[in-house]
C-alpha atoms as a PDB file:
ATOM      1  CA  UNK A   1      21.900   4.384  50.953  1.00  0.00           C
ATOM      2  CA  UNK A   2      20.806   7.926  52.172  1.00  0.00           C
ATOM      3  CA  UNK A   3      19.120   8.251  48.557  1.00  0.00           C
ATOM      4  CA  UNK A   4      17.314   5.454  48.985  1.00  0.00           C
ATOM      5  CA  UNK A   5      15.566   6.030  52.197  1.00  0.00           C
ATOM      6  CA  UNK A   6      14.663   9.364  51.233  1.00  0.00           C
ATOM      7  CA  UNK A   7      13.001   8.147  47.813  1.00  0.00           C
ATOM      8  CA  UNK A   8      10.948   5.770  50.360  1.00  0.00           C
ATOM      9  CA  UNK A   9       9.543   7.993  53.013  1.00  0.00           C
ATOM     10  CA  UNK A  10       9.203  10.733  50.352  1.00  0.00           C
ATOM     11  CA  UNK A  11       6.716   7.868  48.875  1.00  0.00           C
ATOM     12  CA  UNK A  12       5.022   7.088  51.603  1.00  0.00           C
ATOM     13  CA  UNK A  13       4.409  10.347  52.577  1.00  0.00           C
ATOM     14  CA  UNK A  14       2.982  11.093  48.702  1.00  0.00           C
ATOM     15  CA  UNK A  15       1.011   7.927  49.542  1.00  0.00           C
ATOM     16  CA  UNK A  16      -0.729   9.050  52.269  1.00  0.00           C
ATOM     17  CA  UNK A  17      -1.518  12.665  50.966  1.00  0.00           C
ATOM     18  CA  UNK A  18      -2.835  11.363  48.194  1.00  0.00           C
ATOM     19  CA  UNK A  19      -5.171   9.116  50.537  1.00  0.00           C
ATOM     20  CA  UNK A  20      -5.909  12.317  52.698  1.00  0.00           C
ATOM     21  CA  UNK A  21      -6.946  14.190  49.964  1.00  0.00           C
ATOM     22  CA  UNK A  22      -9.108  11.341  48.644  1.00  0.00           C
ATOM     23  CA  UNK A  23     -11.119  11.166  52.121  1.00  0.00           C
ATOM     24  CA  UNK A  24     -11.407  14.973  51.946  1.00  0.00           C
ATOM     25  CA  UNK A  25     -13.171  14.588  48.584  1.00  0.00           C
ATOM     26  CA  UNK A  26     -15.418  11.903  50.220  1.00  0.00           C
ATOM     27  CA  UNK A  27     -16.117  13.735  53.935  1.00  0.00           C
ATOM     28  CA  UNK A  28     -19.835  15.406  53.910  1.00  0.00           C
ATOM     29  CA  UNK A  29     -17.611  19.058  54.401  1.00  0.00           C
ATOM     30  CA  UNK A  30     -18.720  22.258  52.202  1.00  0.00           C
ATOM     31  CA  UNK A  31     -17.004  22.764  49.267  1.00  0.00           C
ATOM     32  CA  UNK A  32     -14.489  25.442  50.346  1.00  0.00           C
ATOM     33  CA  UNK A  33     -13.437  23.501  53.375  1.00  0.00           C
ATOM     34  CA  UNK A  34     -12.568  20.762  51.095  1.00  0.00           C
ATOM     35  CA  UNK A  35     -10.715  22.858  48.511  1.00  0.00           C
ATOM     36  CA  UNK A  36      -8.856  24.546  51.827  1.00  0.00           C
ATOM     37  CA  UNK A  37      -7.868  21.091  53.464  1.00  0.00           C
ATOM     38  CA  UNK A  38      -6.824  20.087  49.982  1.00  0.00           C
ATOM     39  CA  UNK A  39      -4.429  23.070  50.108  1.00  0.00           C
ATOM     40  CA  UNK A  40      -3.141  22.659  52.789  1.00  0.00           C
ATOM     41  CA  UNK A  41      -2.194  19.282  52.313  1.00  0.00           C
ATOM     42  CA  UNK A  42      -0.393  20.021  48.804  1.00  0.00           C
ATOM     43  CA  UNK A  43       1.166  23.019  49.800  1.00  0.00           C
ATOM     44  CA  UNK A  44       2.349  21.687  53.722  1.00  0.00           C
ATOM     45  CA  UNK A  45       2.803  17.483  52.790  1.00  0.00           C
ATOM     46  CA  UNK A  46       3.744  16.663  56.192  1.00  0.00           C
ATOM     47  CA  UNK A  47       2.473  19.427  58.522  1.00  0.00           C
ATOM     48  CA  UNK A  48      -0.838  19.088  56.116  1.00  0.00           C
ATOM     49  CA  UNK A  49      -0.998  15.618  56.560  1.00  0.00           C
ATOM     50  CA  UNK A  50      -0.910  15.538  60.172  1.00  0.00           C
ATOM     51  CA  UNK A  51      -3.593  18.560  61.134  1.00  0.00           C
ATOM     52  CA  UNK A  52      -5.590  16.918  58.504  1.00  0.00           C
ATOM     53  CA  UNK A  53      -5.466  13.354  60.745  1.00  0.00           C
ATOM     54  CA  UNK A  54      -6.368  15.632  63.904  1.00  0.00           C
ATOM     55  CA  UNK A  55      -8.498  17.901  62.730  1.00  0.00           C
ATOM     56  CA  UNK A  56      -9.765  17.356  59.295  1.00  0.00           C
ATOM     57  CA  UNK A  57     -13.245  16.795  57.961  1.00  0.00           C
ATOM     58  CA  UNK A  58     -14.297  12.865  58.521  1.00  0.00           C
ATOM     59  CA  UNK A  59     -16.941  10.825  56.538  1.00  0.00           C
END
């Protein structure tokens, strides 16, 4: 049971950095903030994923 949860927020949370990273690629940002937001959000998945909803760049 324990596995199974874990596989299931671990995809949801792949899920949504993968949608992050997608808006990054789409916000009107420079380049390097782009390639720095995309860091952050491969190298921090959570932490990444939530400065990016408060603070990242938007459309």
């Amino acid at each position: 049971m324990n596995i199974e949860v874990s596989g299931i927020i671990g995809l949801l949370i792949l899920i949504a950095d993968i949608w992050a990273i997608i808006n990054v690629i789409q916000s009107s940002a420079d380049t390097l903030k782009k390639v720095l937001w995309i860091v952050a959000i491969l190298i921090l998945p959570v932490v990444g994923l939530v400065a990016w909803f408060f603070f990242g760049p938007r459309g």
